[in-house]
PDB file of N, CA and C in Angstrom:
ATOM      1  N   UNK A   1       0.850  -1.164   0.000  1.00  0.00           N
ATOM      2  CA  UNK A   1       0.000   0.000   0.000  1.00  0.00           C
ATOM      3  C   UNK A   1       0.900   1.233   0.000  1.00  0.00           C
ATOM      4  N   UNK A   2       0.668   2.162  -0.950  1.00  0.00           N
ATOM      5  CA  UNK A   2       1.676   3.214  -1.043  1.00  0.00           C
ATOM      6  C   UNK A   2       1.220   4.763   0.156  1.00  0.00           C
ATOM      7  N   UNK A   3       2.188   5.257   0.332  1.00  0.00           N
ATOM      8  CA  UNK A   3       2.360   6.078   1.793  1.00  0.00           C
ATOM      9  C   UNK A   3       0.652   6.538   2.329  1.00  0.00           C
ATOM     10  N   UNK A   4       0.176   6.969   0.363  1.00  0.00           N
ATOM     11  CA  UNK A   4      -0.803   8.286   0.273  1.00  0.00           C
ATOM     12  C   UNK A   4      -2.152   7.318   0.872  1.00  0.00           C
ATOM     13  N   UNK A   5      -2.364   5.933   0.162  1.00  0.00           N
ATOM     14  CA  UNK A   5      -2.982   5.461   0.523  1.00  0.00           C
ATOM     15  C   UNK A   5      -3.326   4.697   2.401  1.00  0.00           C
ATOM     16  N   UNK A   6      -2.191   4.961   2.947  1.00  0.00           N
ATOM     17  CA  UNK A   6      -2.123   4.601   4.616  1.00  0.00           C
ATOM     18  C   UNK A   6      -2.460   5.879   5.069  1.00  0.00           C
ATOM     19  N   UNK A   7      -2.232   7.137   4.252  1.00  0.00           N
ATOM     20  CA  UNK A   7      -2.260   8.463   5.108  1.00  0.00           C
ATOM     21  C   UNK A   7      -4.111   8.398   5.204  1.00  0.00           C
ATOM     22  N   UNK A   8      -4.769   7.609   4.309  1.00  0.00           N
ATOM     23  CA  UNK A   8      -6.302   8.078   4.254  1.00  0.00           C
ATOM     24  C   UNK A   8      -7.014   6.637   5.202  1.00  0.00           C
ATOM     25  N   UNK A   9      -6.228   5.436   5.119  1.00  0.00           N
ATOM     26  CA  UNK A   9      -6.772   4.592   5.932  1.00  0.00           C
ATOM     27  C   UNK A   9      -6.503   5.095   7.376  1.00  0.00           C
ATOM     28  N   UNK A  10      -5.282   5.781   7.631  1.00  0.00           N
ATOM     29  CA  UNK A  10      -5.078   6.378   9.073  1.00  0.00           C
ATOM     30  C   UNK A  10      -6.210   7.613   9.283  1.00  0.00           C
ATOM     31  N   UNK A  11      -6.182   8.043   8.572  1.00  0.00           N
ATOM     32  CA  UNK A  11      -6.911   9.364   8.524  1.00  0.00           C
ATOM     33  C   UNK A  11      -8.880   8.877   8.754  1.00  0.00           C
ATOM     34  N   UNK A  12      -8.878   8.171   8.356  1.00  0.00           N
ATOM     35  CA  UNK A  12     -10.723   7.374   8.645  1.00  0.00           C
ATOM     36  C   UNK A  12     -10.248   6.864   9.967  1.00  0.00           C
ATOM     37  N   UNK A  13      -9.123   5.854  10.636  1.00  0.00           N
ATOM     38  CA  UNK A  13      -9.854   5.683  11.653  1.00  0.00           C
ATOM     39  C   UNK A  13      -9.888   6.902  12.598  1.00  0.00           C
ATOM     40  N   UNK A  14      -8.402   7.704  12.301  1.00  0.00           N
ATOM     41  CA  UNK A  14      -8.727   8.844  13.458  1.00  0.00           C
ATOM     42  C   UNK A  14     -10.297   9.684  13.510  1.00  0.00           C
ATOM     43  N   UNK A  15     -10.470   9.923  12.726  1.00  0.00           N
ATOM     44  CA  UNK A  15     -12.090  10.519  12.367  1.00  0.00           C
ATOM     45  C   UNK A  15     -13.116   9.440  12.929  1.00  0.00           C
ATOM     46  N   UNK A  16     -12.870   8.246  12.481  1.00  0.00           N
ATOM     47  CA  UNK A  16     -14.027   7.652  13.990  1.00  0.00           C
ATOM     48  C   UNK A  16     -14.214   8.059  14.804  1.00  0.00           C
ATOM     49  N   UNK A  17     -12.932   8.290  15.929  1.00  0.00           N
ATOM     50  CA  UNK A  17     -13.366   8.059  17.022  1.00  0.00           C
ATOM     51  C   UNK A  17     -13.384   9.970  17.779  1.00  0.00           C
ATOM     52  N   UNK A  18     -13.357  10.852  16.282  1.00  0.00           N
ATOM     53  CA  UNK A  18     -13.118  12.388  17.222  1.00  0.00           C
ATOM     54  C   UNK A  18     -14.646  12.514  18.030  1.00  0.00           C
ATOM     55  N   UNK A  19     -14.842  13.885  17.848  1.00  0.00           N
ATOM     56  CA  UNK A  19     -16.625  14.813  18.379  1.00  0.00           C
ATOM     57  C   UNK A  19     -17.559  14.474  17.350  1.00  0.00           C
ATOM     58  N   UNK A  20     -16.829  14.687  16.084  1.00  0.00           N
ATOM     59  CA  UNK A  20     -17.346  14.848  14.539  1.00  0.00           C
ATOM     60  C   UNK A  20     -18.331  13.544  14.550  1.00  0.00           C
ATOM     61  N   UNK A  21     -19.468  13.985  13.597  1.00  0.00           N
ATOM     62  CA  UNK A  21     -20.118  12.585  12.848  1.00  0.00           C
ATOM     63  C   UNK A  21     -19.393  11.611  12.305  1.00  0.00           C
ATOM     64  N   UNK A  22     -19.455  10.619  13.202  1.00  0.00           N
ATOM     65  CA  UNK A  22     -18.674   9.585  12.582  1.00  0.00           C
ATOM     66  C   UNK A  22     -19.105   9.545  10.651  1.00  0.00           C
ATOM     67  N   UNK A  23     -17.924   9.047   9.724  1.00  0.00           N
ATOM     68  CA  UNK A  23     -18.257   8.755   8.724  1.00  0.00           C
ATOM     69  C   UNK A  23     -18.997   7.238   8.258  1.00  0.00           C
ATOM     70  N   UNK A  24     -19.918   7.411   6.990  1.00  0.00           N
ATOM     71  CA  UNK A  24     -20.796   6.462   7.078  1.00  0.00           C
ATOM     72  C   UNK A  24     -19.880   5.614   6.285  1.00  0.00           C
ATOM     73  N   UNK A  25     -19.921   4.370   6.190  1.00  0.00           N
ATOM     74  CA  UNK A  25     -19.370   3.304   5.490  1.00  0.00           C
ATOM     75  C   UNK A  25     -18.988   3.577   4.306  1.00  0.00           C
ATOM     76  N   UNK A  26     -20.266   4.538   3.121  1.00  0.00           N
ATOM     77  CA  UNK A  26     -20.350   4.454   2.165  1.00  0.00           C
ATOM     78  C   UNK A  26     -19.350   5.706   1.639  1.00  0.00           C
ATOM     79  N   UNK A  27     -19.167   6.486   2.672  1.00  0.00           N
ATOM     80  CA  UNK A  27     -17.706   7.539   2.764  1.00  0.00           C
ATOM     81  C   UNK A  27     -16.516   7.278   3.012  1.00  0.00           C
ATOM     82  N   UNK A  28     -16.384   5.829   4.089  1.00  0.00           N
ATOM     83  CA  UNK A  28     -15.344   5.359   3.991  1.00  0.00           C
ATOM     84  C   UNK A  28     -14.932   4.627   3.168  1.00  0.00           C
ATOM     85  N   UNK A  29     -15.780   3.858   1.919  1.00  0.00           N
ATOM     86  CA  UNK A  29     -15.583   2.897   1.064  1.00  0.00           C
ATOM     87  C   UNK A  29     -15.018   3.661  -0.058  1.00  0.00           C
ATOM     88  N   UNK A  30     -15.229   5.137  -0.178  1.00  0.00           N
ATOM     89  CA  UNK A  30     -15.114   6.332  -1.523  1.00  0.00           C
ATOM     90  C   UNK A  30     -13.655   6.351  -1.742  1.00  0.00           C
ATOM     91  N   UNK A  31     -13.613   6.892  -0.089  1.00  0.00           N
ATOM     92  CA  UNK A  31     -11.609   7.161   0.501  1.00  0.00           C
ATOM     93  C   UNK A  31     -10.835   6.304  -0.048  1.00  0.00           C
ATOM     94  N   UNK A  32     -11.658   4.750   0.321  1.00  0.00           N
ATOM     95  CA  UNK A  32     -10.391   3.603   0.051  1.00  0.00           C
ATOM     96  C   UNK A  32     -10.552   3.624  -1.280  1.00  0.00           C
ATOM     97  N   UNK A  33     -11.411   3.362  -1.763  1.00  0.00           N
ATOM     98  CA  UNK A  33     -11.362   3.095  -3.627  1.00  0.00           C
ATOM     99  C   UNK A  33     -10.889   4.167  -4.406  1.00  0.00           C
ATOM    100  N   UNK A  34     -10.872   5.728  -3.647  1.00  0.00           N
ATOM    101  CA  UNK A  34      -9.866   6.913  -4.566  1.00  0.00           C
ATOM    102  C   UNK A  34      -8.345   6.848  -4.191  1.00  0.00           C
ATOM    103  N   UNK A  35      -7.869   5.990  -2.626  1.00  0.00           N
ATOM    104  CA  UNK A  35      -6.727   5.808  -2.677  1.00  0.00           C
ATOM    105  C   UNK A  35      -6.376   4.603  -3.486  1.00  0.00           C
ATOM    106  N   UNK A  36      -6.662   3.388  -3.251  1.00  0.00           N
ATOM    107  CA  UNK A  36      -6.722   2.021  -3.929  1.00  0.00           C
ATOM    108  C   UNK A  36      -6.324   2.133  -5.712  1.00  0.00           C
ATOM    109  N   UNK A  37      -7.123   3.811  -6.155  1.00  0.00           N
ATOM    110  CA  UNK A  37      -7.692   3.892  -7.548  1.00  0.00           C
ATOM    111  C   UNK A  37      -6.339   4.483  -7.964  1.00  0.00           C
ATOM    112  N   UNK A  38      -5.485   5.445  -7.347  1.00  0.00           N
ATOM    113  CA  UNK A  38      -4.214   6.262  -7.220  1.00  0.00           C
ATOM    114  C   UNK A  38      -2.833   5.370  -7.089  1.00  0.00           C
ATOM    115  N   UNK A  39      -3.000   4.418  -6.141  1.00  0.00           N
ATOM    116  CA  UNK A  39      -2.126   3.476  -5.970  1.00  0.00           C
ATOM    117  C   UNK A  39      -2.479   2.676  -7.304  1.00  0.00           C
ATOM    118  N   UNK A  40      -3.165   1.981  -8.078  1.00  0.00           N
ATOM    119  CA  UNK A  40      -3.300   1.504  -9.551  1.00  0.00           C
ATOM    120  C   UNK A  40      -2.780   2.185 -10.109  1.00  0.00           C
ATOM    121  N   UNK A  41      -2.992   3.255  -9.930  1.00  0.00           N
ATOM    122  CA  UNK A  41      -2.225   4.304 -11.312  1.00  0.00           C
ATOM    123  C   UNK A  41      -1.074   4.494 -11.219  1.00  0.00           C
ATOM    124  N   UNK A  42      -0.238   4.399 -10.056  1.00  0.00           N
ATOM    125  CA  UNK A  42       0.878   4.740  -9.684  1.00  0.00           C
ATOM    126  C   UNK A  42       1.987   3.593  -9.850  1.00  0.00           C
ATOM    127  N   UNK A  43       1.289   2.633  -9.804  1.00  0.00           N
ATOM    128  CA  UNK A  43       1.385   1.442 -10.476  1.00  0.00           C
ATOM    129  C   UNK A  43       1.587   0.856 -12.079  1.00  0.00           C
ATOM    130  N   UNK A  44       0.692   1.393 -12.655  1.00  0.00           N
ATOM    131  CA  UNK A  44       0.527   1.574 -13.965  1.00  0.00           C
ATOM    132  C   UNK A  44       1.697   2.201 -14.697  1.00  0.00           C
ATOM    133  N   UNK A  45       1.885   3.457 -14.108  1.00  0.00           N
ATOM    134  CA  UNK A  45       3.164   4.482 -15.034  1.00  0.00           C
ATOM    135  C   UNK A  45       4.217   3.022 -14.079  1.00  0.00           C
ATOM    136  N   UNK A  46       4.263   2.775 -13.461  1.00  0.00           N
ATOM    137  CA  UNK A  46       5.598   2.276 -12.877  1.00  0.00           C
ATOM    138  C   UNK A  46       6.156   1.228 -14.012  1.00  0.00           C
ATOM    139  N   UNK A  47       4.743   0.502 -14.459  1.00  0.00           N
ATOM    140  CA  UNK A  47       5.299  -0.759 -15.240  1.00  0.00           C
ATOM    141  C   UNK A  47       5.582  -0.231 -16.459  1.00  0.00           C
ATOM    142  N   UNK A  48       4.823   0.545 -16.937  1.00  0.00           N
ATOM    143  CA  UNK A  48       4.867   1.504 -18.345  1.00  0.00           C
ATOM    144  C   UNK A  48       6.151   2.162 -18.747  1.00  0.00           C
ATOM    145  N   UNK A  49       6.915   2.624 -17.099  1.00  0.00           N
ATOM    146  CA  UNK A  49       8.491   3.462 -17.683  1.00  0.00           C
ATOM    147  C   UNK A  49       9.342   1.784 -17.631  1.00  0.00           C
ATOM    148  N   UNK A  50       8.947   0.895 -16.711  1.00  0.00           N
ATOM    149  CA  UNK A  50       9.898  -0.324 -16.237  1.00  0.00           C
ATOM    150  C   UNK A  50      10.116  -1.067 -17.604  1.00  0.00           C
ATOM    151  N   UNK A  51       9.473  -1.029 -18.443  1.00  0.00           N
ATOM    152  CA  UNK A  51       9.013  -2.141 -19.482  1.00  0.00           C
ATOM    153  C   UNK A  51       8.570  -2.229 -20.751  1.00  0.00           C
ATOM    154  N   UNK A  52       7.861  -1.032 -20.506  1.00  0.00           N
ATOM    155  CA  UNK A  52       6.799  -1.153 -21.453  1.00  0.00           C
ATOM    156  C   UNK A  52       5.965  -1.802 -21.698  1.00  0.00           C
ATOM    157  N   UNK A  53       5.776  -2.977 -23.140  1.00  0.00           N
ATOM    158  CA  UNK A  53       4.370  -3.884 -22.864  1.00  0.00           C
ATOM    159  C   UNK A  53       5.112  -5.022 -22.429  1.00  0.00           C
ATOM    160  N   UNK A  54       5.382  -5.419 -20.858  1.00  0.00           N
ATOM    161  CA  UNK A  54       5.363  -6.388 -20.317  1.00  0.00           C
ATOM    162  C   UNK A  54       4.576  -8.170 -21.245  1.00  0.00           C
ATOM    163  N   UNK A  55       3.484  -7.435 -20.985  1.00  0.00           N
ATOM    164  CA  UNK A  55       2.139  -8.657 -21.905  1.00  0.00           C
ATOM    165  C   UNK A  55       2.194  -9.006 -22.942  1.00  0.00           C
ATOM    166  N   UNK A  56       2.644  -7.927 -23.756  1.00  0.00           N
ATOM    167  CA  UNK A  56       3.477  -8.131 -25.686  1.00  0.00           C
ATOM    168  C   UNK A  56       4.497  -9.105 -25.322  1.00  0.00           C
ATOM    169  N   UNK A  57       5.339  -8.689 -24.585  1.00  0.00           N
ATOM    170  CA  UNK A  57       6.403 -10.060 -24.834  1.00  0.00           C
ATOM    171  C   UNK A  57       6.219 -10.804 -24.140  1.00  0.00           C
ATOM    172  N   UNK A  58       5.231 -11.391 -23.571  1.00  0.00           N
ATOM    173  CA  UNK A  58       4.936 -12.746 -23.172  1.00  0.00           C
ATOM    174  C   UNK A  58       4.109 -13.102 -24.011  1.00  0.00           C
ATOM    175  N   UNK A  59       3.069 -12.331 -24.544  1.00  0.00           N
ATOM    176  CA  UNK A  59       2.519 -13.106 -25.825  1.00  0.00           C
ATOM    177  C   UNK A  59       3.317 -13.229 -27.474  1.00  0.00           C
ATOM    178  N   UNK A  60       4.849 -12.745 -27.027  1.00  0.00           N
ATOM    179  CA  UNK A  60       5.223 -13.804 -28.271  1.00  0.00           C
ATOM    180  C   UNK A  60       6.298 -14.243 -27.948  1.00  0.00           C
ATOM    181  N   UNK A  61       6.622 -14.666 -26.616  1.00  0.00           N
ATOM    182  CA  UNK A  61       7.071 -15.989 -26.467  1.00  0.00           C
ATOM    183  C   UNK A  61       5.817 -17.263 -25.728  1.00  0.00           C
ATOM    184  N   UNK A  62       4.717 -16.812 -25.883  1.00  0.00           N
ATOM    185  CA  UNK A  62       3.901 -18.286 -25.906  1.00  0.00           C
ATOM    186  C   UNK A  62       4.308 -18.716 -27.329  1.00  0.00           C
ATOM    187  N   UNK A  63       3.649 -17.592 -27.804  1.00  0.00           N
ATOM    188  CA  UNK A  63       3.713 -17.776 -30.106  1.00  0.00           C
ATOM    189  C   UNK A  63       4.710 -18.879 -30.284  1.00  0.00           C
ATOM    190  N   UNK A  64       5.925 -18.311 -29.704  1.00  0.00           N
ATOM    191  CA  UNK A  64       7.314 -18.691 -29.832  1.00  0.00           C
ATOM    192  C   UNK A  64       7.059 -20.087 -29.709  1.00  0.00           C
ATOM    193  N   UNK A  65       6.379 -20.510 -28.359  1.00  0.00           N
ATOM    194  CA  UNK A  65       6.488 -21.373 -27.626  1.00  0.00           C
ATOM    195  C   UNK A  65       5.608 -23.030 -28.544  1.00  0.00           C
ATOM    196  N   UNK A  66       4.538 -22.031 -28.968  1.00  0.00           N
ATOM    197  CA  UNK A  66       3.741 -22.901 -29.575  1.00  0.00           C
ATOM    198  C   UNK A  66       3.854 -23.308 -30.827  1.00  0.00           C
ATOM    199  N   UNK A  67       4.759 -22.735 -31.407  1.00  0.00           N
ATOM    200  CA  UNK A  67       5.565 -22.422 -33.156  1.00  0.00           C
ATOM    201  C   UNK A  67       6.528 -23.509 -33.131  1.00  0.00           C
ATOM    202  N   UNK A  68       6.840 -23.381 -32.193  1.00  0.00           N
ATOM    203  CA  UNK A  68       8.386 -24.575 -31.867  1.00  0.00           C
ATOM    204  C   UNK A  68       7.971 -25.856 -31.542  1.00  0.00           C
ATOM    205  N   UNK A  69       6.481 -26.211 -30.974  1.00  0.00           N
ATOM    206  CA  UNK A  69       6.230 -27.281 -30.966  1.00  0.00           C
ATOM    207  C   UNK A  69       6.627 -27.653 -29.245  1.00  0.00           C
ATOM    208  N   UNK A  70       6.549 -26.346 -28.520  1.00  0.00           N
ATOM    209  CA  UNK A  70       7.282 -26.645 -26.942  1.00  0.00           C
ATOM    210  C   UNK A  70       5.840 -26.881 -26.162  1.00  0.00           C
TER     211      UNK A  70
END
């Protein structure tokens, strides 16, 4: 889980337990899936500068694989 995404799971429980209206589930479910959604993306460029199409060259060494009779 990347930093941004612990700063918002920390950040809901402290908000449980302040004065404030506790948040409803369906506010805490928003938080995790816009951090969750950020951490994907952050993810995404990572493999994109690492590699490029990772998936391209595994689909042609199956090709490879299946061409050769392996």
């Amino acid at each position: 889980m990347s930093e941004e995404s612990v700063e918002v799971v920390e950040s809901v429980a402290r908000e449980g337990g302040s004065a404030r209206r506790p948040k409803g589930l369906l506010e805490q479910m928003e938080e995790l899936m816009a951090a969750l959604n950020a951490d994907l993306s952050a993810l995404d460029a990572d493999l994109q500068s690492a590699g490029g199409s990772g998936r391209a060259a595994a689909g042609e060494s199956d090709a490879r694989a299946e061409r050769d009779g392996a």
